[in-house]
C-alpha atoms as a PDB file:
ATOM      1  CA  UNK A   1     109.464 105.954 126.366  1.00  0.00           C
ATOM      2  CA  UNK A   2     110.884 105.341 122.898  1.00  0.00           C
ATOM      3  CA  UNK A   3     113.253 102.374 123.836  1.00  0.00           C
ATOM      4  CA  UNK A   4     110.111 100.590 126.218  1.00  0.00           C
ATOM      5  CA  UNK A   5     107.203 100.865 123.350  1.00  0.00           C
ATOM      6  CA  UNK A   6     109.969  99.201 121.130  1.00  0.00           C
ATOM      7  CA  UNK A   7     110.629  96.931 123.144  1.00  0.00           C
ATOM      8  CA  UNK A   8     106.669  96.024 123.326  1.00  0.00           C
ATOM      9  CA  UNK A   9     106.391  95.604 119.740  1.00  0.00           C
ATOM     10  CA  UNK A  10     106.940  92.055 118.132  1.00  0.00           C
ATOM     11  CA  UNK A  11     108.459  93.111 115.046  1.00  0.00           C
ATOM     12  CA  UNK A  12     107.997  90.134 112.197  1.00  0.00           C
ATOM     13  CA  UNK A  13     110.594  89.961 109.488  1.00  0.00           C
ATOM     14  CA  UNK A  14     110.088  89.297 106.162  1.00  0.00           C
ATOM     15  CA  UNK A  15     112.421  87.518 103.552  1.00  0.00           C
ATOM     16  CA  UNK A  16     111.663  88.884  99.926  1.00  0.00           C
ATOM     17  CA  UNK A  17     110.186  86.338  97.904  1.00  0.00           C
ATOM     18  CA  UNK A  18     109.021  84.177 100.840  1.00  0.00           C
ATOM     19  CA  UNK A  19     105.595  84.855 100.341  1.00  0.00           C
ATOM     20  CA  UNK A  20     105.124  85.302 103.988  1.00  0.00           C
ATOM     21  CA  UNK A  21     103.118  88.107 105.532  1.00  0.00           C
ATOM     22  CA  UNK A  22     104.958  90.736 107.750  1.00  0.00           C
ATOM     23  CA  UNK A  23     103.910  93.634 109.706  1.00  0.00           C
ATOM     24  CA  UNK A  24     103.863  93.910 113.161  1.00  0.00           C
ATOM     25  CA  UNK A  25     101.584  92.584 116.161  1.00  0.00           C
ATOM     26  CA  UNK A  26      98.839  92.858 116.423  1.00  0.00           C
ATOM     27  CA  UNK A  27      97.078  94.529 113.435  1.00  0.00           C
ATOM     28  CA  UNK A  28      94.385  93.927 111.064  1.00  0.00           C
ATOM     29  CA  UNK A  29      96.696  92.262 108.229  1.00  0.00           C
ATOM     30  CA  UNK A  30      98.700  89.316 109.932  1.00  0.00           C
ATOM     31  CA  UNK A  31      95.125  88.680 111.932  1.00  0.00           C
ATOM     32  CA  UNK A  32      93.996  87.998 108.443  1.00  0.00           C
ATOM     33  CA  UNK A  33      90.887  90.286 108.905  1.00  0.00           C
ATOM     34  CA  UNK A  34      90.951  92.717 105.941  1.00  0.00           C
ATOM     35  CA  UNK A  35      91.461  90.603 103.228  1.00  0.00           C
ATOM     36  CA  UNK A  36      89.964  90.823  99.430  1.00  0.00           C
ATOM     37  CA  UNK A  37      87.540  88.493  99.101  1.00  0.00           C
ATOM     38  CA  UNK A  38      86.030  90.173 103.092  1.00  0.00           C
ATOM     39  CA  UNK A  39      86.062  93.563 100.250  1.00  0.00           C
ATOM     40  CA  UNK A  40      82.826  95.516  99.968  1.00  0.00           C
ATOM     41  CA  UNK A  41      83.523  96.319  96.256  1.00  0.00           C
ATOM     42  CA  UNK A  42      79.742  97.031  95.408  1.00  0.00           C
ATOM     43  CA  UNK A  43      80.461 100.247  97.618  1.00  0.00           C
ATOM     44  CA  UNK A  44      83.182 101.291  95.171  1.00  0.00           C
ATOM     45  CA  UNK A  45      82.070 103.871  92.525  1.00  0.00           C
ATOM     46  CA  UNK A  46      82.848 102.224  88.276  1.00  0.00           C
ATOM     47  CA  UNK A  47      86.156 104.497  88.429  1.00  0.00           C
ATOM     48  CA  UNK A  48      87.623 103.233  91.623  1.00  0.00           C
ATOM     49  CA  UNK A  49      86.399  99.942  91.264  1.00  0.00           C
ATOM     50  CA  UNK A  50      88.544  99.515  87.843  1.00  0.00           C
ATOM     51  CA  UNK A  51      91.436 101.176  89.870  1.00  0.00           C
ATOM     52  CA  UNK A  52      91.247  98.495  92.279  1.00  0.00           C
ATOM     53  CA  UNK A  53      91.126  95.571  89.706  1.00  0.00           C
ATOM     54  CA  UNK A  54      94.539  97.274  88.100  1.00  0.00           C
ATOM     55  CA  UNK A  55      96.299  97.371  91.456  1.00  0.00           C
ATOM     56  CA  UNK A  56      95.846  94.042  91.857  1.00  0.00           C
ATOM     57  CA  UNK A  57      98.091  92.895  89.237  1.00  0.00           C
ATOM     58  CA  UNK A  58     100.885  94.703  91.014  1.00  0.00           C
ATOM     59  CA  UNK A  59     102.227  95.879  88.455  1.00  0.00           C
ATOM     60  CA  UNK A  60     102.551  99.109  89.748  1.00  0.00           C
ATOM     61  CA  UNK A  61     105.325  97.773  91.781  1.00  0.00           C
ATOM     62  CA  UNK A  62     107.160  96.907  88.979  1.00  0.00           C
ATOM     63  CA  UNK A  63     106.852 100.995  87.989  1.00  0.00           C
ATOM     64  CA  UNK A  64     107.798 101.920  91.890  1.00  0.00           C
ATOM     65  CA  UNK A  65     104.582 103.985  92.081  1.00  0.00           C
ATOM     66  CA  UNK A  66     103.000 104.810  95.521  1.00  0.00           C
ATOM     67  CA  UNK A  67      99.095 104.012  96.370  1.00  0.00           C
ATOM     68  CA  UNK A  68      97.760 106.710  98.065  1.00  0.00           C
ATOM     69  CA  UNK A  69      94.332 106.176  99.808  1.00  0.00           C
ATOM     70  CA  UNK A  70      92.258 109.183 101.210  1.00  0.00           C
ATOM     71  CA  UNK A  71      88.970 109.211 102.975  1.00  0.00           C
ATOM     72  CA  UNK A  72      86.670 110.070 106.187  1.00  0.00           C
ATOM     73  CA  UNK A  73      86.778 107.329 109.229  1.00  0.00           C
ATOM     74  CA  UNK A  74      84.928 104.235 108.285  1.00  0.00           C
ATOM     75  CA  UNK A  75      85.166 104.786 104.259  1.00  0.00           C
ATOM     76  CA  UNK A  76      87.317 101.434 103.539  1.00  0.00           C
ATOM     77  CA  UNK A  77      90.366 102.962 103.364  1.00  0.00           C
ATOM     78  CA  UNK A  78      92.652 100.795 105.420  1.00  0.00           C
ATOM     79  CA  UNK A  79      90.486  97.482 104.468  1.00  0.00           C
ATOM     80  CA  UNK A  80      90.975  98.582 100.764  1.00  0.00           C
ATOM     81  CA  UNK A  81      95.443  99.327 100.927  1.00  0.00           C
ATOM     82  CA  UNK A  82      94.904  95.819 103.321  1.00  0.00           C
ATOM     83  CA  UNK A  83      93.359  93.896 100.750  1.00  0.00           C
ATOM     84  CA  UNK A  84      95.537  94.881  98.543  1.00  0.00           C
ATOM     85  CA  UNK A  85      98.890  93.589 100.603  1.00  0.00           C
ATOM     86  CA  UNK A  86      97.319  90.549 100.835  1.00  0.00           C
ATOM     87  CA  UNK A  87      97.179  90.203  97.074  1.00  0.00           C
ATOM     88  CA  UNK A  88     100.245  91.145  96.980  1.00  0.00           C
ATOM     89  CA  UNK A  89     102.139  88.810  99.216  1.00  0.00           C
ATOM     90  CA  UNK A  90     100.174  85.759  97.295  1.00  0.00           C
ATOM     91  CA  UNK A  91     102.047  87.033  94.447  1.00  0.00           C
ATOM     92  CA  UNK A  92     105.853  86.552  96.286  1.00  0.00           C
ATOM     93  CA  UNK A  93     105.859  90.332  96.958  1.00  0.00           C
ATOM     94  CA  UNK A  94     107.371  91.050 100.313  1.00  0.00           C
ATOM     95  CA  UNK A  95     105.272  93.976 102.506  1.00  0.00           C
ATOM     96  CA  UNK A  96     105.575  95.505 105.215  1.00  0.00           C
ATOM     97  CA  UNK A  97     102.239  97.072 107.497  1.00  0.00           C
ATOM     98  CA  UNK A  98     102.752  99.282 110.139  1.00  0.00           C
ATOM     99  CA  UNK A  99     100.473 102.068 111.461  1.00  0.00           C
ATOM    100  CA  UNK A 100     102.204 105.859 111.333  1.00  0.00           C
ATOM    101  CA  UNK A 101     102.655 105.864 114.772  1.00  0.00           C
ATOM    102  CA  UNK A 102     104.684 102.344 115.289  1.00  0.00           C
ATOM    103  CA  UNK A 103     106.581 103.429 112.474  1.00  0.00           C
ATOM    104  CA  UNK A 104     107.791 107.085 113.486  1.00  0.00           C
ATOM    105  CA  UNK A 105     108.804 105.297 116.631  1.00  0.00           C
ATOM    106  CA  UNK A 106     110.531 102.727 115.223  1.00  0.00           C
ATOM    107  CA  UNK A 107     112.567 105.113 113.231  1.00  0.00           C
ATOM    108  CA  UNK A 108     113.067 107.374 116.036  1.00  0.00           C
ATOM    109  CA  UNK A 109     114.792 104.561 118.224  1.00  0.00           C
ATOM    110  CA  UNK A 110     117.187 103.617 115.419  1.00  0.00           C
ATOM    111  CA  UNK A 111     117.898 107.690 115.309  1.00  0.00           C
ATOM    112  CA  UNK A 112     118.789 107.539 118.765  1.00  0.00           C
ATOM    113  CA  UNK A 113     121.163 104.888 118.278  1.00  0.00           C
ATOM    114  CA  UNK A 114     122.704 106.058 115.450  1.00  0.00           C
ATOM    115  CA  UNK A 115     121.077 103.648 113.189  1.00  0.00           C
ATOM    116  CA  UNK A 116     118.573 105.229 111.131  1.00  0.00           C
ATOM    117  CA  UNK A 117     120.223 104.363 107.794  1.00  0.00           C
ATOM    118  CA  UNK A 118     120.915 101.022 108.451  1.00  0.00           C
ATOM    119  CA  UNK A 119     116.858 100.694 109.667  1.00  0.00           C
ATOM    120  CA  UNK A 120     116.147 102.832 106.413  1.00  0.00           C
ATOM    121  CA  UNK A 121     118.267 100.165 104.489  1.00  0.00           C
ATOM    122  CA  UNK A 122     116.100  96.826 106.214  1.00  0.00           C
ATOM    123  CA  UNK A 123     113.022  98.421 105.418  1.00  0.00           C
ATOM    124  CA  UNK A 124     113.836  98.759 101.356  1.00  0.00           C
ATOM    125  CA  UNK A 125     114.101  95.115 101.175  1.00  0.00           C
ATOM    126  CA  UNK A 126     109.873  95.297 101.400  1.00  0.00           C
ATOM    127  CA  UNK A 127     108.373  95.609  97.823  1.00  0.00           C
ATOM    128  CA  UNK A 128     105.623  97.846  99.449  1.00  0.00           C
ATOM    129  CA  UNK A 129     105.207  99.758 102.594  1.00  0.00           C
ATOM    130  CA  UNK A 130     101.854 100.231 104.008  1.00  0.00           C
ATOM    131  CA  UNK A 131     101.922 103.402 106.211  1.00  0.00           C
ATOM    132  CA  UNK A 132      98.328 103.399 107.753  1.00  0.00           C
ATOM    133  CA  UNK A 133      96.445 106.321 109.669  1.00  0.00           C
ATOM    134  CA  UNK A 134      98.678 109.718 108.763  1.00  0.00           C
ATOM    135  CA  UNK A 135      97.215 112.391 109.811  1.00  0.00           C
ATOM    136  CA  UNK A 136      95.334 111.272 112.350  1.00  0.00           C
ATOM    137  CA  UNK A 137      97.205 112.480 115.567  1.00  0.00           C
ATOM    138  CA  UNK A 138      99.177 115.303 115.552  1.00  0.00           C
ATOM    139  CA  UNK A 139     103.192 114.410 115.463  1.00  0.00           C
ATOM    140  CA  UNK A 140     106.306 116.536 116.829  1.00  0.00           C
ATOM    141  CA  UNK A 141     108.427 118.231 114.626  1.00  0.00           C
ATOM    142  CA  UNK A 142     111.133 115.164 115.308  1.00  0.00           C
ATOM    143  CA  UNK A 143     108.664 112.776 114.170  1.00  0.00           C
ATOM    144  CA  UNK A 144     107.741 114.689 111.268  1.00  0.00           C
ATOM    145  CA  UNK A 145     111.366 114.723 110.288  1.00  0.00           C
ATOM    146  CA  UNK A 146     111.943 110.706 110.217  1.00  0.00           C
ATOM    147  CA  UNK A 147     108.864 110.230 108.790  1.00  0.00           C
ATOM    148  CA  UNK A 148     109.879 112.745 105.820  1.00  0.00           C
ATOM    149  CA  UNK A 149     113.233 111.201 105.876  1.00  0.00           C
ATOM    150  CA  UNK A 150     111.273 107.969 104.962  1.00  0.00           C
ATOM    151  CA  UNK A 151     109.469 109.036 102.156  1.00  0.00           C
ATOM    152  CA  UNK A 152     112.417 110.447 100.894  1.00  0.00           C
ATOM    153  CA  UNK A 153     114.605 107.725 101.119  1.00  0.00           C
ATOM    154  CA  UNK A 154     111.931 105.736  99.139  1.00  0.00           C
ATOM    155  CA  UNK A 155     111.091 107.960  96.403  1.00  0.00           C
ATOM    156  CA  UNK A 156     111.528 106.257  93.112  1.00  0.00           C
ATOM    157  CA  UNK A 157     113.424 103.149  94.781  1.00  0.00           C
ATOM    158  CA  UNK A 158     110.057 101.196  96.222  1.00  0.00           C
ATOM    159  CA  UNK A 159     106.609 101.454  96.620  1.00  0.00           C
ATOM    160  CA  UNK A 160     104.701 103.019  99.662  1.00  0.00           C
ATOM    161  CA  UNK A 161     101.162 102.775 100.053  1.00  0.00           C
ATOM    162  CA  UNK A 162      99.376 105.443 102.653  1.00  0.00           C
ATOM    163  CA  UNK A 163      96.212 105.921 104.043  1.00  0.00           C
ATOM    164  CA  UNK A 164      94.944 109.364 105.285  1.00  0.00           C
ATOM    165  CA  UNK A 165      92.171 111.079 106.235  1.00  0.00           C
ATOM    166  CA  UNK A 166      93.639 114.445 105.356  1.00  0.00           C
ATOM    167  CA  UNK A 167      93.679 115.651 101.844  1.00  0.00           C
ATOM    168  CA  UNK A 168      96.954 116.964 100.775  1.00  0.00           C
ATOM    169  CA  UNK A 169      95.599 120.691 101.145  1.00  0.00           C
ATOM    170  CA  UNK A 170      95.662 119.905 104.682  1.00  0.00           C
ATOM    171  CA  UNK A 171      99.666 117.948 104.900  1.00  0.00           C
ATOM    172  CA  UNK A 172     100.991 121.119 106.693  1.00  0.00           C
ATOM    173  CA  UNK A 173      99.300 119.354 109.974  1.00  0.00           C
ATOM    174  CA  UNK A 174     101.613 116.740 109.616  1.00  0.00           C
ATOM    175  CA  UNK A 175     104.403 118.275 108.090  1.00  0.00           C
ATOM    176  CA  UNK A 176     104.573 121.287 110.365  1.00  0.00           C
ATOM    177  CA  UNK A 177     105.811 123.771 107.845  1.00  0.00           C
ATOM    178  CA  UNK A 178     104.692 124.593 103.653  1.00  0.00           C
ATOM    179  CA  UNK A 179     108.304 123.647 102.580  1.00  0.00           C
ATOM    180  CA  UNK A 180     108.307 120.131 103.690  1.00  0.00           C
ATOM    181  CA  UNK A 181     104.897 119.819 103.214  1.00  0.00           C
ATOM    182  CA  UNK A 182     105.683 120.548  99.623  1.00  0.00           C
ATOM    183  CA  UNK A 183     108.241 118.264  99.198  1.00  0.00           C
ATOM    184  CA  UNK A 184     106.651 115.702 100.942  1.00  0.00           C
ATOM    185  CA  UNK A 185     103.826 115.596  98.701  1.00  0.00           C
ATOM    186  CA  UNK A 186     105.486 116.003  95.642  1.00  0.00           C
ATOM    187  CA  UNK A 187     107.488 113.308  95.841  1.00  0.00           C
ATOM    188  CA  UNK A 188     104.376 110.777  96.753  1.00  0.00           C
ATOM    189  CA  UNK A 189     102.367 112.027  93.856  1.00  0.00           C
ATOM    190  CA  UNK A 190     104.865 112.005  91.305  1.00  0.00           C
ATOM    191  CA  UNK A 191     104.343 108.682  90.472  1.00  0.00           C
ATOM    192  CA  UNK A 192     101.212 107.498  92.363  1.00  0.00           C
ATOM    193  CA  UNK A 193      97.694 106.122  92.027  1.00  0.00           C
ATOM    194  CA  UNK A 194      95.418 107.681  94.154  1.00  0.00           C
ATOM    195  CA  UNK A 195      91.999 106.166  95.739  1.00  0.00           C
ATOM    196  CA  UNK A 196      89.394 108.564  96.982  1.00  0.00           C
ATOM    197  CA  UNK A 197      86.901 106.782  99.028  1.00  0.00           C
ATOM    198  CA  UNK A 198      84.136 109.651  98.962  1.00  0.00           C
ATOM    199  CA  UNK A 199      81.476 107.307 100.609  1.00  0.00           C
ATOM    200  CA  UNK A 200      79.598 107.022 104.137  1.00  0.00           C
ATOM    201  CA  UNK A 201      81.448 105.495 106.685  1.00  0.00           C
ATOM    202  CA  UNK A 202      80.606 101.299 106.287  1.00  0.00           C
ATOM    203  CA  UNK A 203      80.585 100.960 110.694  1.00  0.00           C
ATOM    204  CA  UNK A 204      77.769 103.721 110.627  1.00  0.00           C
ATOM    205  CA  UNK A 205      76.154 101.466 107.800  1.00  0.00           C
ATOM    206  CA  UNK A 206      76.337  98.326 109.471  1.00  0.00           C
ATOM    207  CA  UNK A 207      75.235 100.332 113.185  1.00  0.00           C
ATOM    208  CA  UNK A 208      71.637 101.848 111.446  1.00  0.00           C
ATOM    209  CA  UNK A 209      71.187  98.539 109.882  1.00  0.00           C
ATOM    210  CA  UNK A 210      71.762  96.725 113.284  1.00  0.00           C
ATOM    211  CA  UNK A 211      69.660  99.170 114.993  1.00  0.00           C
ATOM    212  CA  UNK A 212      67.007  98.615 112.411  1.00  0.00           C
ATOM    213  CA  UNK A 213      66.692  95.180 112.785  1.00  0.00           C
ATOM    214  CA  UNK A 214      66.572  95.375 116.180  1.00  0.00           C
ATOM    215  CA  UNK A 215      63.203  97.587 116.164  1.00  0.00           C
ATOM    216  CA  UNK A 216      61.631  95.078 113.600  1.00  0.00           C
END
């Protein structure tokens, strides 16, 4: 199962410094859909909004610090850490987008070939690492181990920028067990900005105000 949803994913490599977008196909970055100037930022409260003007800079690259994003469905989370690549990447930075899933699998197949460090290895040559959607399905205890295997490879070395819908009170869903959990979280926050998108989901928004201008 592994080895045939690899083999269904066109994986896009990035030289660093090109200036080139990577990730893989299809999602919502190379389509050029979640972009910053396509940014609600009048929905961001003063405090995140000056958050997201400092990020831009990406300076926090140069610091290794991890972007951590956190939020109900429809907040603007994965628009927001999107936006963000793309500013990014017109700076030279080389990134990297994949959703949790795609990724765990990815890493899994190099496991099973014996190649996990050498995959490890490809995937530090991205300034930033956009790991979208953990939390939201539940993973097996192998998948929780690459993907903790990740983050610790990573720590201190690059930049990784997540989006979640959990809180970190709630990381022992994904991490299976308090120790890990622990670790796992630790090591992200150590040196980390972190967005909390405490705001109605923007699809609900944009449905009522359909609906309402449907009824005028």
């Amino acid at each position: 199962m592994i080895a045939s949803c690899w083999n269904s994913v066109n994986w896009n490599y990035l030289n660093a410094g090109s200036g080139k977008w990577a990730g893989c196909l299809p999602n919502p970055i190379y389509q050029g859909k979640k972009t910053a100037e396509m940014f609600d930022k009048t929905r961001l409260e003063p405090g995140l909004s000056q958050k997201w003007e400092g990020l831009k800079t990406g300076d926090f690259l140069k610091r290794r610090e991890n972007v951590l994003a956190f939020g109900n469905p429809g907040s603007g989370k994965t628009h927001m850490i999107c936006a963000l690549g793309h500013e990014l990447v017109k700076q030279g930075h080389a990134v990297l987008f994949s959703s949790r899933t795609l990724l765990v699998q990815r890493l899994l197949f190099s496991k099973s070939l014996l190649r996990l460090d050498k995959e490890l290895k490809k995937l530090d040559k991205y300034d930033a690492l956009i790991i979208d959607d953990i939390g939201y399905v539940q993973q097996s205890r192998q998948e929780m181990e690459v993907l903790f295997t990740r983050l610790a490879y990573r720590y201190e070395q690059r930049s990784v920028m997540i989006t979640s819908n959990l809180v970190f009170s709630q990381w022992e869903r994904i991490f299976k067990d308090p120790m890990t959990t622990a670790a796992a979280v630790d090591r992200l926050v150590h040196h980390s900005v972190i967005l909390e998108l405490n705001m109605a989901s923007f699809r609900m928004e944009q449905a009522r105000a359909a609906q309402q201008a449907g009824q005028e």
